[in-house]
PDB file of N, CA and C in Angstrom:
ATOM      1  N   UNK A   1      42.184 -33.986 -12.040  1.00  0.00           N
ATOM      2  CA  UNK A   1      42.031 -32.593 -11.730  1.00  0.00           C
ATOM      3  C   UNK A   1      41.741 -31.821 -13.006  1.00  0.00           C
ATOM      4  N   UNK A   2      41.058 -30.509 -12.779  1.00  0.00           N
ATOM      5  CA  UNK A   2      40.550 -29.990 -13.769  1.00  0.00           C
ATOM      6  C   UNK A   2      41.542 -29.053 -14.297  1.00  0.00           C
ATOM      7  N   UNK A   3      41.501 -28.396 -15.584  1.00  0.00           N
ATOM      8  CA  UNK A   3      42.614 -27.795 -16.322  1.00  0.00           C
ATOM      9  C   UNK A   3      41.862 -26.071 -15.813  1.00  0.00           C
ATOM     10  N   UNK A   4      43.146 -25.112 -16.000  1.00  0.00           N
ATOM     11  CA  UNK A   4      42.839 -23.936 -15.269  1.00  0.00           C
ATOM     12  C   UNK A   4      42.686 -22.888 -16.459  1.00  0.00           C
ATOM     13  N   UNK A   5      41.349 -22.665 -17.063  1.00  0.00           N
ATOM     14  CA  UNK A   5      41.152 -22.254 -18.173  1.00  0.00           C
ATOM     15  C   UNK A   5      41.380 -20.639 -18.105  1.00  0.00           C
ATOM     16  N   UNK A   6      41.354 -20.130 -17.312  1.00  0.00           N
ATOM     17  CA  UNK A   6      41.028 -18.193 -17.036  1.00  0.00           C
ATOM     18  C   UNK A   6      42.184 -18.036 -15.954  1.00  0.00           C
ATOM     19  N   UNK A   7      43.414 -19.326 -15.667  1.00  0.00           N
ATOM     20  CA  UNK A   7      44.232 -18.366 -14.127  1.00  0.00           C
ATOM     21  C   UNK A   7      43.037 -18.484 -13.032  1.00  0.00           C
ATOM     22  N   UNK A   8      42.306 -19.101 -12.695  1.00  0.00           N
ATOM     23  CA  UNK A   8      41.800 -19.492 -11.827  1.00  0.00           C
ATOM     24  C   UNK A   8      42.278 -20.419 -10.853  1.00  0.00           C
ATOM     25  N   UNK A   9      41.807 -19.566  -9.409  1.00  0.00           N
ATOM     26  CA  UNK A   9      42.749 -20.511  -8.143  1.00  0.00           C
ATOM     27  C   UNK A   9      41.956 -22.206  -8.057  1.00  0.00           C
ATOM     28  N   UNK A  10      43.363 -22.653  -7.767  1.00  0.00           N
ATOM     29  CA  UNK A  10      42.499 -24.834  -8.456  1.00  0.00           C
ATOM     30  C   UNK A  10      41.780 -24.635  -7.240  1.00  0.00           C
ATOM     31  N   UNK A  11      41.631 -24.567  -6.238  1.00  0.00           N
ATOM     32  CA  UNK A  11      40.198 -24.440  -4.906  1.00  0.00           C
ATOM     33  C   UNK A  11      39.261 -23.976  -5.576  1.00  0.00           C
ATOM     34  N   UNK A  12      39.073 -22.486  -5.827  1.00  0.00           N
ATOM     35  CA  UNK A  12      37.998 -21.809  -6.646  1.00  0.00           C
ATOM     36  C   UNK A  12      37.514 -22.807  -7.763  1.00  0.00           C
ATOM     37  N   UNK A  13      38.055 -22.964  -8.753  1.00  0.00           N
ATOM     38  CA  UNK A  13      38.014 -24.236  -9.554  1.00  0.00           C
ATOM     39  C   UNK A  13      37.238 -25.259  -9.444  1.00  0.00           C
ATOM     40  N   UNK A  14      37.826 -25.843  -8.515  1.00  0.00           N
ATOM     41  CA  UNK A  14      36.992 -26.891  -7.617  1.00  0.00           C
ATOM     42  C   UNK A  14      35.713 -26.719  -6.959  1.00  0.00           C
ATOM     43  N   UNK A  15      35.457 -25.673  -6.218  1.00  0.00           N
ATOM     44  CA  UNK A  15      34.503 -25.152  -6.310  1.00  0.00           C
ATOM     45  C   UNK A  15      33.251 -24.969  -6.620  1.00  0.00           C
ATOM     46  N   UNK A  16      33.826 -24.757  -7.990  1.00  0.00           N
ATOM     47  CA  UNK A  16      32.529 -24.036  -9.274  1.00  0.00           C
ATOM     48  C   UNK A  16      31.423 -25.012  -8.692  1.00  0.00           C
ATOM     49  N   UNK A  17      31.646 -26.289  -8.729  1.00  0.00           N
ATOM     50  CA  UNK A  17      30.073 -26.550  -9.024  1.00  0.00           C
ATOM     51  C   UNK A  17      29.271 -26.669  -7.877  1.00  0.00           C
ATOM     52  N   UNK A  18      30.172 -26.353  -6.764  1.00  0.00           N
ATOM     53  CA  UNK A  18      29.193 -26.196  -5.043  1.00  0.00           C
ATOM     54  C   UNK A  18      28.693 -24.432  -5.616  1.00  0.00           C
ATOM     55  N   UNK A  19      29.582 -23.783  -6.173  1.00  0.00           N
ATOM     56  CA  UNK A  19      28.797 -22.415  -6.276  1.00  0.00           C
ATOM     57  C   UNK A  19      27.890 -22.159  -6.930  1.00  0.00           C
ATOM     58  N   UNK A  20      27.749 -23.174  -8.074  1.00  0.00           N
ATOM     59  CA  UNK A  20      26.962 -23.290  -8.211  1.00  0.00           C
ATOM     60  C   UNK A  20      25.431 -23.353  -8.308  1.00  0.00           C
ATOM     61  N   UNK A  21      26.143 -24.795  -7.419  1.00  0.00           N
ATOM     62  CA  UNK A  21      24.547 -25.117  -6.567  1.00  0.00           C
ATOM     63  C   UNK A  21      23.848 -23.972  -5.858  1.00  0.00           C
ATOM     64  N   UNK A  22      24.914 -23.169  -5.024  1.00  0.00           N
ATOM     65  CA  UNK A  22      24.916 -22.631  -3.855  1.00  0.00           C
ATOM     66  C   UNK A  22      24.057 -21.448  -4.387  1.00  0.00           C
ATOM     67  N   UNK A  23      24.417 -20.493  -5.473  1.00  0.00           N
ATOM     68  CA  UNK A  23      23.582 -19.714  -6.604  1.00  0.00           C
ATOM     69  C   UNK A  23      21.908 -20.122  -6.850  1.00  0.00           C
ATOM     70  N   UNK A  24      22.240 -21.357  -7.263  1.00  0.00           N
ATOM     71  CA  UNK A  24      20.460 -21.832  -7.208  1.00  0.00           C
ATOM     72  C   UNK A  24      19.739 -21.908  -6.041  1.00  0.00           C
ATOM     73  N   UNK A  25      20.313 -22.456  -5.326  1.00  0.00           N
ATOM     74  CA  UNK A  25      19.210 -22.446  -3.954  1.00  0.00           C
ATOM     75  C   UNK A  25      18.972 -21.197  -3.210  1.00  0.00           C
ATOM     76  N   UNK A  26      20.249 -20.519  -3.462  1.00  0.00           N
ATOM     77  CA  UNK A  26      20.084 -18.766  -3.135  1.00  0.00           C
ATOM     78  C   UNK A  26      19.309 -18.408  -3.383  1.00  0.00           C
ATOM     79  N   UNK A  27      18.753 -18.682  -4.929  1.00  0.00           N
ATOM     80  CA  UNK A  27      17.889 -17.653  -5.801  1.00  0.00           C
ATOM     81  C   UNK A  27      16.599 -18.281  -5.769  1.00  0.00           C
ATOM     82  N   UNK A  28      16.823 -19.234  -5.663  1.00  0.00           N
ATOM     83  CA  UNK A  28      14.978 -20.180  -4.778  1.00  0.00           C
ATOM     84  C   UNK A  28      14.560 -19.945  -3.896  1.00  0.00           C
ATOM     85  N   UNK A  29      15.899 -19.464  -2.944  1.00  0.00           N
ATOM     86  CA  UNK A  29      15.258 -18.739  -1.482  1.00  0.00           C
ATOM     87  C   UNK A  29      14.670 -17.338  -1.560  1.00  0.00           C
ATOM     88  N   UNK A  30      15.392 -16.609  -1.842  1.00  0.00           N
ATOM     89  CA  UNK A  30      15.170 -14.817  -2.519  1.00  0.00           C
ATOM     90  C   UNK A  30      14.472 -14.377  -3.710  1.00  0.00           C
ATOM     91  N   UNK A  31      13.266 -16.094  -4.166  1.00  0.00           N
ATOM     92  CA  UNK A  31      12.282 -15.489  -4.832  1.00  0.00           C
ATOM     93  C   UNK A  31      11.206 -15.490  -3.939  1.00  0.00           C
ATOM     94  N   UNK A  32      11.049 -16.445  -2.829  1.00  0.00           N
ATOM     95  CA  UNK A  32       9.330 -15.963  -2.294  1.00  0.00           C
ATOM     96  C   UNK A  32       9.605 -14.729  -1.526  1.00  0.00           C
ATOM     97  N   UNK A  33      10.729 -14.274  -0.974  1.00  0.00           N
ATOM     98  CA  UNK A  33      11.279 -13.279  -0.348  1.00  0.00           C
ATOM     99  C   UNK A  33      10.582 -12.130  -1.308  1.00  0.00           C
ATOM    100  N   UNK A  34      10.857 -11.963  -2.340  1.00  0.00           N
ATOM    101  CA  UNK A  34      10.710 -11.291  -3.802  1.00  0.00           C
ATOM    102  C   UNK A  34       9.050 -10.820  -3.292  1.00  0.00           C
ATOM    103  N   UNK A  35       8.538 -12.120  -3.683  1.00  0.00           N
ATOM    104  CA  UNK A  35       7.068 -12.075  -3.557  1.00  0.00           C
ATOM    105  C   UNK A  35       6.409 -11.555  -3.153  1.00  0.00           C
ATOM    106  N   UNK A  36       7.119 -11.902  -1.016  1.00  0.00           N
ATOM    107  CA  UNK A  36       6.271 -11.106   0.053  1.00  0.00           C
ATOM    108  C   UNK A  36       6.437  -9.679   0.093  1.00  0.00           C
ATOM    109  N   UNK A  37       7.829  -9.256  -0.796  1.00  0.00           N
ATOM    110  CA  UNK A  37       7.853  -8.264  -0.255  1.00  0.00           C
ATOM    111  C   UNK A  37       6.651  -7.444  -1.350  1.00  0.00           C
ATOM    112  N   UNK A  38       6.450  -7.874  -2.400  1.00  0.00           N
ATOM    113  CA  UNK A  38       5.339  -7.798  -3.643  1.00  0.00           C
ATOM    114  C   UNK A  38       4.127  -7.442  -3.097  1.00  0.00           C
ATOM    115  N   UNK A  39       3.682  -8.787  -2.672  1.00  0.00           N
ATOM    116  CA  UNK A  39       2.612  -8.808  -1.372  1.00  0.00           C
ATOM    117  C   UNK A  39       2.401  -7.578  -0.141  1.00  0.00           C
ATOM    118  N   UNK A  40       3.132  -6.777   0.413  1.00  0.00           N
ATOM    119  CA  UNK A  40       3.153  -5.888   1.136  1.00  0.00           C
ATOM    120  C   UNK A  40       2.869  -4.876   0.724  1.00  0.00           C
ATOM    121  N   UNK A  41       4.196  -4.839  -0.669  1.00  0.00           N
ATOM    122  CA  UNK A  41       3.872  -3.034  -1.595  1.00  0.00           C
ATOM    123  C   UNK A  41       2.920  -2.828  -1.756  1.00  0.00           C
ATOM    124  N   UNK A  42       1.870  -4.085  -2.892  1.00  0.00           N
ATOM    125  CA  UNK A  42       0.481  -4.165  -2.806  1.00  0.00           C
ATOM    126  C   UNK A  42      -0.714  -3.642  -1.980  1.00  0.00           C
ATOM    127  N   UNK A  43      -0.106  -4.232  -0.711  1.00  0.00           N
ATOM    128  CA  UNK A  43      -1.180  -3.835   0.864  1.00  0.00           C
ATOM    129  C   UNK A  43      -0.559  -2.141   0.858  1.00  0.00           C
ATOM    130  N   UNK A  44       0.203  -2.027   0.751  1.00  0.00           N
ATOM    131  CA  UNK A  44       0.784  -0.428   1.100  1.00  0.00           C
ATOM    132  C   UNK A  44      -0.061   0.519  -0.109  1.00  0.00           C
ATOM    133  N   UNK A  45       0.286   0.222  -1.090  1.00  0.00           N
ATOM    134  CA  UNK A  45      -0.494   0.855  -2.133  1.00  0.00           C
ATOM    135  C   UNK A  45      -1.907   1.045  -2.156  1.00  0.00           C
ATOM    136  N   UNK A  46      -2.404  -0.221  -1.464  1.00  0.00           N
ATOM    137  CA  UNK A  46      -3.915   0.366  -1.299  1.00  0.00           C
ATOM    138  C   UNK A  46      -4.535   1.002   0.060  1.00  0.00           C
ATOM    139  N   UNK A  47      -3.622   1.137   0.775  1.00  0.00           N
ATOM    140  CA  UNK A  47      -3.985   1.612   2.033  1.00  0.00           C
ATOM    141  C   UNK A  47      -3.542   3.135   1.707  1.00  0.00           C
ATOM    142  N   UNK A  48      -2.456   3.478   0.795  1.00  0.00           N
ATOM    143  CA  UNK A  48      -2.342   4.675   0.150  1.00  0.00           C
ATOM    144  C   UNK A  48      -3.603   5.504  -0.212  1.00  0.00           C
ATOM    145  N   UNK A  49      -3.925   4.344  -1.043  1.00  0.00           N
ATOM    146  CA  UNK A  49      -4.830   4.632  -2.038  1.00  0.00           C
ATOM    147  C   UNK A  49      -6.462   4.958  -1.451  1.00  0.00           C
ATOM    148  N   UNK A  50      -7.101   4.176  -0.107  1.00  0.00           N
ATOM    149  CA  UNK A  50      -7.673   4.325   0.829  1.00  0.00           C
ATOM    150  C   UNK A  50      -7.559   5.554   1.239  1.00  0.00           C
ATOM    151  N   UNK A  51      -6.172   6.293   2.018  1.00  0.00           N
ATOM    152  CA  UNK A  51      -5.774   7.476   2.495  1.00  0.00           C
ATOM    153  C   UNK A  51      -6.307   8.380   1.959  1.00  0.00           C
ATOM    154  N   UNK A  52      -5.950   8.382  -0.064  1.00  0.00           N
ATOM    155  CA  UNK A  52      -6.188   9.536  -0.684  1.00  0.00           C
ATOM    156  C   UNK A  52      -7.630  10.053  -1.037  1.00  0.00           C
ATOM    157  N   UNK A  53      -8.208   8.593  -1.303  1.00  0.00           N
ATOM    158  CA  UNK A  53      -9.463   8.832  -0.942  1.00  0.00           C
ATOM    159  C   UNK A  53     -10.468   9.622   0.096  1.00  0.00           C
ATOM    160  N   UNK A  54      -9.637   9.508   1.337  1.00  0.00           N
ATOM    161  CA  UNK A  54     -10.207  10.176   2.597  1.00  0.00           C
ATOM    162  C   UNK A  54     -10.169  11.412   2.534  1.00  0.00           C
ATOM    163  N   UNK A  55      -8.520  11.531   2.011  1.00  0.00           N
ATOM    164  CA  UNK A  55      -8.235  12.938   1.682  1.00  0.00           C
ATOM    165  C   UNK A  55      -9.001  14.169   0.639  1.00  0.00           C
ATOM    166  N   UNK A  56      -9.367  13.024  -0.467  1.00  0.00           N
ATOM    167  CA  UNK A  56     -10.385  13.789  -1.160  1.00  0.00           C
ATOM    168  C   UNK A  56     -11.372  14.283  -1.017  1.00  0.00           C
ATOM    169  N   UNK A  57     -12.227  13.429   0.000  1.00  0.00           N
ATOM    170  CA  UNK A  57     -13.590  14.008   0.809  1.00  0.00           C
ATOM    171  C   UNK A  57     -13.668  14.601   1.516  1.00  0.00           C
ATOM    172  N   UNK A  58     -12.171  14.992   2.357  1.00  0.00           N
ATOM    173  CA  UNK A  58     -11.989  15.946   4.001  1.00  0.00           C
ATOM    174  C   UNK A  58     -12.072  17.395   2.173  1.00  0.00           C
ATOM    175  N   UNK A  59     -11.317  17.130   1.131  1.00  0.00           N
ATOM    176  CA  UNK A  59     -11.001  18.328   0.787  1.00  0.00           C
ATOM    177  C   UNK A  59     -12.507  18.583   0.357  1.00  0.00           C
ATOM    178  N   UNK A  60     -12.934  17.806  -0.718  1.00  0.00           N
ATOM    179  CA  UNK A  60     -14.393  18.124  -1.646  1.00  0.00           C
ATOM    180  C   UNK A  60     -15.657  18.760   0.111  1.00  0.00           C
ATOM    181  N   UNK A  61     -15.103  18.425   0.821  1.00  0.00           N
ATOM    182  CA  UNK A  61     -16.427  19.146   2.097  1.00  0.00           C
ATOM    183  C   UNK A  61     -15.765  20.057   2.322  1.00  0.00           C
ATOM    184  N   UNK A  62     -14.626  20.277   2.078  1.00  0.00           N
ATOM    185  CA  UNK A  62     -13.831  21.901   2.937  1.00  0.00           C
ATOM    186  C   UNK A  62     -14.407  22.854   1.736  1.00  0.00           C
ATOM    187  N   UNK A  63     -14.283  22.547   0.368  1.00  0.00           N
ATOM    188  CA  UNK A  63     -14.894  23.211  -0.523  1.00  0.00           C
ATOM    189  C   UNK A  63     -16.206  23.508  -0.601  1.00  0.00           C
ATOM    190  N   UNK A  64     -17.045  22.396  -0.086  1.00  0.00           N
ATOM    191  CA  UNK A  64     -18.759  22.498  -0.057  1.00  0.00           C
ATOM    192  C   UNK A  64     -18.901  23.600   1.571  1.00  0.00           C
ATOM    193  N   UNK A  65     -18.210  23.514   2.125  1.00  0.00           N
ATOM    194  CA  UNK A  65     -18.155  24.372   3.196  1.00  0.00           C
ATOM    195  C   UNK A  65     -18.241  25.828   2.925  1.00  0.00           C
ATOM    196  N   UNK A  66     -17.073  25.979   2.408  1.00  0.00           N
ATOM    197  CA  UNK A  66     -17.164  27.295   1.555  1.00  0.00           C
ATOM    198  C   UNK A  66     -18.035  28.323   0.828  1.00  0.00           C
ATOM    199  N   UNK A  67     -18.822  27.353  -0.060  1.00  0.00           N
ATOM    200  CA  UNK A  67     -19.746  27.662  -0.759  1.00  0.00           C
ATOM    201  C   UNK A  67     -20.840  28.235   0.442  1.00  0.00           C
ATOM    202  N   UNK A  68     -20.875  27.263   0.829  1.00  0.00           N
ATOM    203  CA  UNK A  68     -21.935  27.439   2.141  1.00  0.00           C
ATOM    204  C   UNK A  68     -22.019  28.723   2.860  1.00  0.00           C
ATOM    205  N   UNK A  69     -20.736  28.762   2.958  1.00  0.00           N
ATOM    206  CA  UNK A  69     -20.256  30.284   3.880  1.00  0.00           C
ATOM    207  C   UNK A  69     -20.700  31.496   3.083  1.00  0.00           C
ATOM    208  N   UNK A  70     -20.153  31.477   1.691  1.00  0.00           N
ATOM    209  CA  UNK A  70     -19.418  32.549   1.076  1.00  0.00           C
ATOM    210  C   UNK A  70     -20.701  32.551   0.063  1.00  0.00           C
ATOM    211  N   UNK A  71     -22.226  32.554   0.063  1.00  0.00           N
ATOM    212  CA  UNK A  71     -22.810  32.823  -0.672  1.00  0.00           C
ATOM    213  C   UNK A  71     -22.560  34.054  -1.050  1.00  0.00           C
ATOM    214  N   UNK A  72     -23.493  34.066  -2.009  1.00  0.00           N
ATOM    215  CA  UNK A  72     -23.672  35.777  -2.381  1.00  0.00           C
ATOM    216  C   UNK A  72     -24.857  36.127  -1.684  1.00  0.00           C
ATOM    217  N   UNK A  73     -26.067  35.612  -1.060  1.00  0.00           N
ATOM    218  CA  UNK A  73     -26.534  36.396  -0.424  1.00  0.00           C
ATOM    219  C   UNK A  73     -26.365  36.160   0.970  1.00  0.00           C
ATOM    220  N   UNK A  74     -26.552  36.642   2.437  1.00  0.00           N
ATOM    221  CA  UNK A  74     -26.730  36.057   3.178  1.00  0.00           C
ATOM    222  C   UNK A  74     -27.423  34.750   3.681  1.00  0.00           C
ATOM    223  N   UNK A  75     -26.917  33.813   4.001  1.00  0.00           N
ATOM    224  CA  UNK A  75     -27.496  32.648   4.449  1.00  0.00           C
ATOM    225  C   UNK A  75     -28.099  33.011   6.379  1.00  0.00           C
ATOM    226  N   UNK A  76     -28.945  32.533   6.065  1.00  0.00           N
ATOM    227  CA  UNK A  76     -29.683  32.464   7.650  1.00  0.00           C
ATOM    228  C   UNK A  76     -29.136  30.986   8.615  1.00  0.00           C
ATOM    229  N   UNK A  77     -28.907  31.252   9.753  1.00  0.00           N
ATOM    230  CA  UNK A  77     -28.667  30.659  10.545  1.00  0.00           C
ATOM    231  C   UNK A  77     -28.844  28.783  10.579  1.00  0.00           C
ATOM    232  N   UNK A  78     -30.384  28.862  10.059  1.00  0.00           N
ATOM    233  CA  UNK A  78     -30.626  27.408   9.494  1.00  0.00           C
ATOM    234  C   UNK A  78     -30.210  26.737   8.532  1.00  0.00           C
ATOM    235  N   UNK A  79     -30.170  27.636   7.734  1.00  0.00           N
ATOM    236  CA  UNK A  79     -28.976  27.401   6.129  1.00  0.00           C
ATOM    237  C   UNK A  79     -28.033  26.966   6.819  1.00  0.00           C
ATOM    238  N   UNK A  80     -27.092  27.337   7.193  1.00  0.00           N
ATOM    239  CA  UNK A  80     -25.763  27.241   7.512  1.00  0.00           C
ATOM    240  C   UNK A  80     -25.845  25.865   8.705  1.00  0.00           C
ATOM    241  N   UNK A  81     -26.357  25.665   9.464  1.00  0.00           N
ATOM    242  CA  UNK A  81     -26.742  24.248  10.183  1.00  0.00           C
ATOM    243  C   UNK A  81     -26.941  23.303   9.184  1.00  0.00           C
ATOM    244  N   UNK A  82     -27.966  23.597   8.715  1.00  0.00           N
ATOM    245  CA  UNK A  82     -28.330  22.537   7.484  1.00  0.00           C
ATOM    246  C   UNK A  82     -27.275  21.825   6.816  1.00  0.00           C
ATOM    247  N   UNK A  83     -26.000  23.385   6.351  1.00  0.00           N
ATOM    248  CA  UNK A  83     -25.121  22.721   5.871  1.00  0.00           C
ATOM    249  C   UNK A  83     -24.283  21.901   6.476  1.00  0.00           C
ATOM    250  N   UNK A  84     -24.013  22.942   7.569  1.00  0.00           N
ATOM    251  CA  UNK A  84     -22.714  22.060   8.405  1.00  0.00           C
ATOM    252  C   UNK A  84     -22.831  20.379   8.715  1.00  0.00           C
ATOM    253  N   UNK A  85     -24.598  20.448   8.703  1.00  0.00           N
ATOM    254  CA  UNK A  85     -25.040  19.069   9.459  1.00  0.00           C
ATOM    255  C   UNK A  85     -24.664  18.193   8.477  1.00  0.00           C
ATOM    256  N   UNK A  86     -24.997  18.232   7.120  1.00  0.00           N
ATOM    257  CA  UNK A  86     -24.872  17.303   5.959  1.00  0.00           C
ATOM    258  C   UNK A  86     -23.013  16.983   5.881  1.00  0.00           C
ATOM    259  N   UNK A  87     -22.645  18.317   5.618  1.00  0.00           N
ATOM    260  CA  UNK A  87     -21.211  18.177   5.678  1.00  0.00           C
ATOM    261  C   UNK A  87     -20.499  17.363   6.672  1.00  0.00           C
ATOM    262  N   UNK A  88     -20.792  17.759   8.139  1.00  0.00           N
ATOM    263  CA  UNK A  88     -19.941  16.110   9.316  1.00  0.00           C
ATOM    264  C   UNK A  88     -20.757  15.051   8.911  1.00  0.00           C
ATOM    265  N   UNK A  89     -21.642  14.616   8.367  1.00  0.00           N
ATOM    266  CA  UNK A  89     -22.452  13.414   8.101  1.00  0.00           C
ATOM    267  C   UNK A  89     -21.517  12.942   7.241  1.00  0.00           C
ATOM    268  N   UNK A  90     -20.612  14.023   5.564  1.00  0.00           N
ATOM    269  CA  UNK A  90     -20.270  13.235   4.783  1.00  0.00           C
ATOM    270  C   UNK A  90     -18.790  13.282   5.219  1.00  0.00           C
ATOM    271  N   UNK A  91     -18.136  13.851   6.156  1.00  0.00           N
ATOM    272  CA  UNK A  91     -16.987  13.312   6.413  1.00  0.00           C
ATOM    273  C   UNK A  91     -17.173  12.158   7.261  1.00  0.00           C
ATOM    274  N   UNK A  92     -18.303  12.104   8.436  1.00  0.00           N
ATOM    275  CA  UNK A  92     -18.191  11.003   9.308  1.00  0.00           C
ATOM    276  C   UNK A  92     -18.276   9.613   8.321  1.00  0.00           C
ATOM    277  N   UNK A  93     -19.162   9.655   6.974  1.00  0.00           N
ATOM    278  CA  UNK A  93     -19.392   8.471   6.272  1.00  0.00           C
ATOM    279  C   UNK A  93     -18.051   8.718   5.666  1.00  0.00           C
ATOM    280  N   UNK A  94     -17.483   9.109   5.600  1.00  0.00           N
ATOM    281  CA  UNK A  94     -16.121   9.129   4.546  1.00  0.00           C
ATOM    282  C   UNK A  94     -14.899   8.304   6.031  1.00  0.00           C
ATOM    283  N   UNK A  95     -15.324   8.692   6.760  1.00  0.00           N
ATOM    284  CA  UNK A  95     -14.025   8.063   7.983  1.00  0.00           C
ATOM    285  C   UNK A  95     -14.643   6.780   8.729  1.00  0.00           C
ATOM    286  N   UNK A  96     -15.843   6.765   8.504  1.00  0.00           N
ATOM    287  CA  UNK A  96     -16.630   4.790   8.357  1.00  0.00           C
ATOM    288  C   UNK A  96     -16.174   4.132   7.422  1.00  0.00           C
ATOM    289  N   UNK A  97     -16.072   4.882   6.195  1.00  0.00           N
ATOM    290  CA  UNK A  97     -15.447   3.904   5.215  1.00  0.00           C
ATOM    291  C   UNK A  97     -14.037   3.969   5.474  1.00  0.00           C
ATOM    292  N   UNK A  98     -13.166   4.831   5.778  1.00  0.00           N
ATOM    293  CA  UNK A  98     -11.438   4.685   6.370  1.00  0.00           C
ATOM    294  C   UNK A  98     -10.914   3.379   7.271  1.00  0.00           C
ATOM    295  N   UNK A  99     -12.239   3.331   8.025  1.00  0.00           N
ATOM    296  CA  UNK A  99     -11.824   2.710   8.842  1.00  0.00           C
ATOM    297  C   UNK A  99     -12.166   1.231   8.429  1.00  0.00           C
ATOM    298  N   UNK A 100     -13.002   0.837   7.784  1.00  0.00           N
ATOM    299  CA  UNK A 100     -13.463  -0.455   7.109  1.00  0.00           C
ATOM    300  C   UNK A 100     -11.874  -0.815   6.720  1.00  0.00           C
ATOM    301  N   UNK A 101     -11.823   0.255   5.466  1.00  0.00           N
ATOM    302  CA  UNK A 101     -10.637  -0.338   4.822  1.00  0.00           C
ATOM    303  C   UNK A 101      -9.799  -0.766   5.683  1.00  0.00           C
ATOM    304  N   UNK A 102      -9.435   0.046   6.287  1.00  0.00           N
ATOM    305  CA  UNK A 102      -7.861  -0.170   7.382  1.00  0.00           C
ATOM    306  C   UNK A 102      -7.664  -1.420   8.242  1.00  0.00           C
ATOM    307  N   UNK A 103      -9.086  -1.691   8.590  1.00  0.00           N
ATOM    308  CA  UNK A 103      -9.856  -2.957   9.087  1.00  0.00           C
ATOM    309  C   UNK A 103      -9.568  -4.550   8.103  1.00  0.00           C
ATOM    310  N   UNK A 104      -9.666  -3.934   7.022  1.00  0.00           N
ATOM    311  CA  UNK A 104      -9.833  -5.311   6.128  1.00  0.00           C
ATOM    312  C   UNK A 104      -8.181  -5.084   5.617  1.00  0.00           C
ATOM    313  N   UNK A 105      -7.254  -4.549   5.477  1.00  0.00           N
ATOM    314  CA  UNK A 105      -5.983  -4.347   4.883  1.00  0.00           C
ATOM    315  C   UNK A 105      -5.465  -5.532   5.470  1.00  0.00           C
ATOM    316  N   UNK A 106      -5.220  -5.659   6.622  1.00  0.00           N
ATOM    317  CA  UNK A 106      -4.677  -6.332   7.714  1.00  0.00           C
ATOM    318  C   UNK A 106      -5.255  -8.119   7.089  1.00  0.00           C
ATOM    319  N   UNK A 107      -6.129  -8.176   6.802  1.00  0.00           N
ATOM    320  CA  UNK A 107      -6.495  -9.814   6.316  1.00  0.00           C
ATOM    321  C   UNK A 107      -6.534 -10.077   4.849  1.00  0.00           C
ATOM    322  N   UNK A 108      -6.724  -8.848   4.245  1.00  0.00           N
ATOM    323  CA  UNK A 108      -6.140  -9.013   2.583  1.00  0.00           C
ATOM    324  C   UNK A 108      -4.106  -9.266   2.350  1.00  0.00           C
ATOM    325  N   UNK A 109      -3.713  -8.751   3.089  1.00  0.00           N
ATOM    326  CA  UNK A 109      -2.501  -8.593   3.490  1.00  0.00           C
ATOM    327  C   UNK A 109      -2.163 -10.431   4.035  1.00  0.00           C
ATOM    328  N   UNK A 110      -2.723 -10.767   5.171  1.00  0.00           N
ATOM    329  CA  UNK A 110      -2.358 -11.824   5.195  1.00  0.00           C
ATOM    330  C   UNK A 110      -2.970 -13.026   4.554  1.00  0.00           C
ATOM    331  N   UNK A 111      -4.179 -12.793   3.457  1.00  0.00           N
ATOM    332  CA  UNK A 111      -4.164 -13.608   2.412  1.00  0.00           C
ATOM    333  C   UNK A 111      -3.459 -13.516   1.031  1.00  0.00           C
ATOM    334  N   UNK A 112      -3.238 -12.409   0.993  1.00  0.00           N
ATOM    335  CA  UNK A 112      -1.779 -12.264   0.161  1.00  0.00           C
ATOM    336  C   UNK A 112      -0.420 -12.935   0.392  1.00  0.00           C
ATOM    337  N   UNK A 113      -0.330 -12.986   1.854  1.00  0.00           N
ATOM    338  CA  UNK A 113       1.146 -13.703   2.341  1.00  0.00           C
ATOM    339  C   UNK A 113       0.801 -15.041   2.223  1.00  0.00           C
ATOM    340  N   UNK A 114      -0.346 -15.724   2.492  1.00  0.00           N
ATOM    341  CA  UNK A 114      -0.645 -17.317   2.782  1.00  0.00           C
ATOM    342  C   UNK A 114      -0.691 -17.731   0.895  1.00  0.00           C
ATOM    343  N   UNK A 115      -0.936 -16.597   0.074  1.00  0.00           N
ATOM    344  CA  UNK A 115      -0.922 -17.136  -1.610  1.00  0.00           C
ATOM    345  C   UNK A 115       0.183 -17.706  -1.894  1.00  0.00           C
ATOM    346  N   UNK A 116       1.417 -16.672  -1.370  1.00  0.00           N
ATOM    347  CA  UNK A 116       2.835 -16.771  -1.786  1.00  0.00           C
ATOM    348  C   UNK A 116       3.323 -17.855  -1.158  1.00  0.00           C
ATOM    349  N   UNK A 117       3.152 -17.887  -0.025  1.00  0.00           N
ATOM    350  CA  UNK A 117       3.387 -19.543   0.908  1.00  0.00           C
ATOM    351  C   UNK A 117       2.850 -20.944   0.180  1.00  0.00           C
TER     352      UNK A 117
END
């Protein structure tokens, strides 16, 4: 039997080296855990990052809108079509590309999970 160096209970003692073990394989398990969850933040961050993008173009056309409106001289009726028309063109191409991304997240995401596997 082993000598009780710290007042340690002789079970605990005994022990040590299943807790050891038990420590390592813990921490072998709760690293790919680690990983995926790595793997996700990743997918989250760029679907963020996708978002803000969208967000930038709903704003940069609310601004080109403006302009449009608020000349200094009067704009004629066709002016203002002209604009509006270009303007839903570049949000509709701005929410074609939203949707690509959002589209492809979903399989970058699970080739991210199949890396860590």
């Amino acid at each position: 039997m082993k000598t009780n160096p710290i007042g340690m209970d002789t079970g605990m003692m005994n022990a040590n080296p299943m807790l050891a073990w038990w420590q390592e394989q813990w921490m072998k398990g709760a690293n790919p855990m680690a990983q995926m969850q790595a793997a996700w933040m990743e997918s989250l961050a760029d679907a963020m990052k996708f978002e803000a993008q969208f967000l930038m173009a709903i704003a940069e056309t609310g601004q080109e809108m403006t302009e449009c409106l608020h000349n200094e001289k009067p704009a004629t009726a066709e002016e203002v079509q002209a604009c509006y028309q270009k303007l839903v063109k570049q949000v509709t191409d701005a929410q074609h590309t939203r949707m690509e991304h959002a589209a492809q997240l979903s399989h970058d995401f699970r080739k991210r999970l199949w890396e860590e596997i």
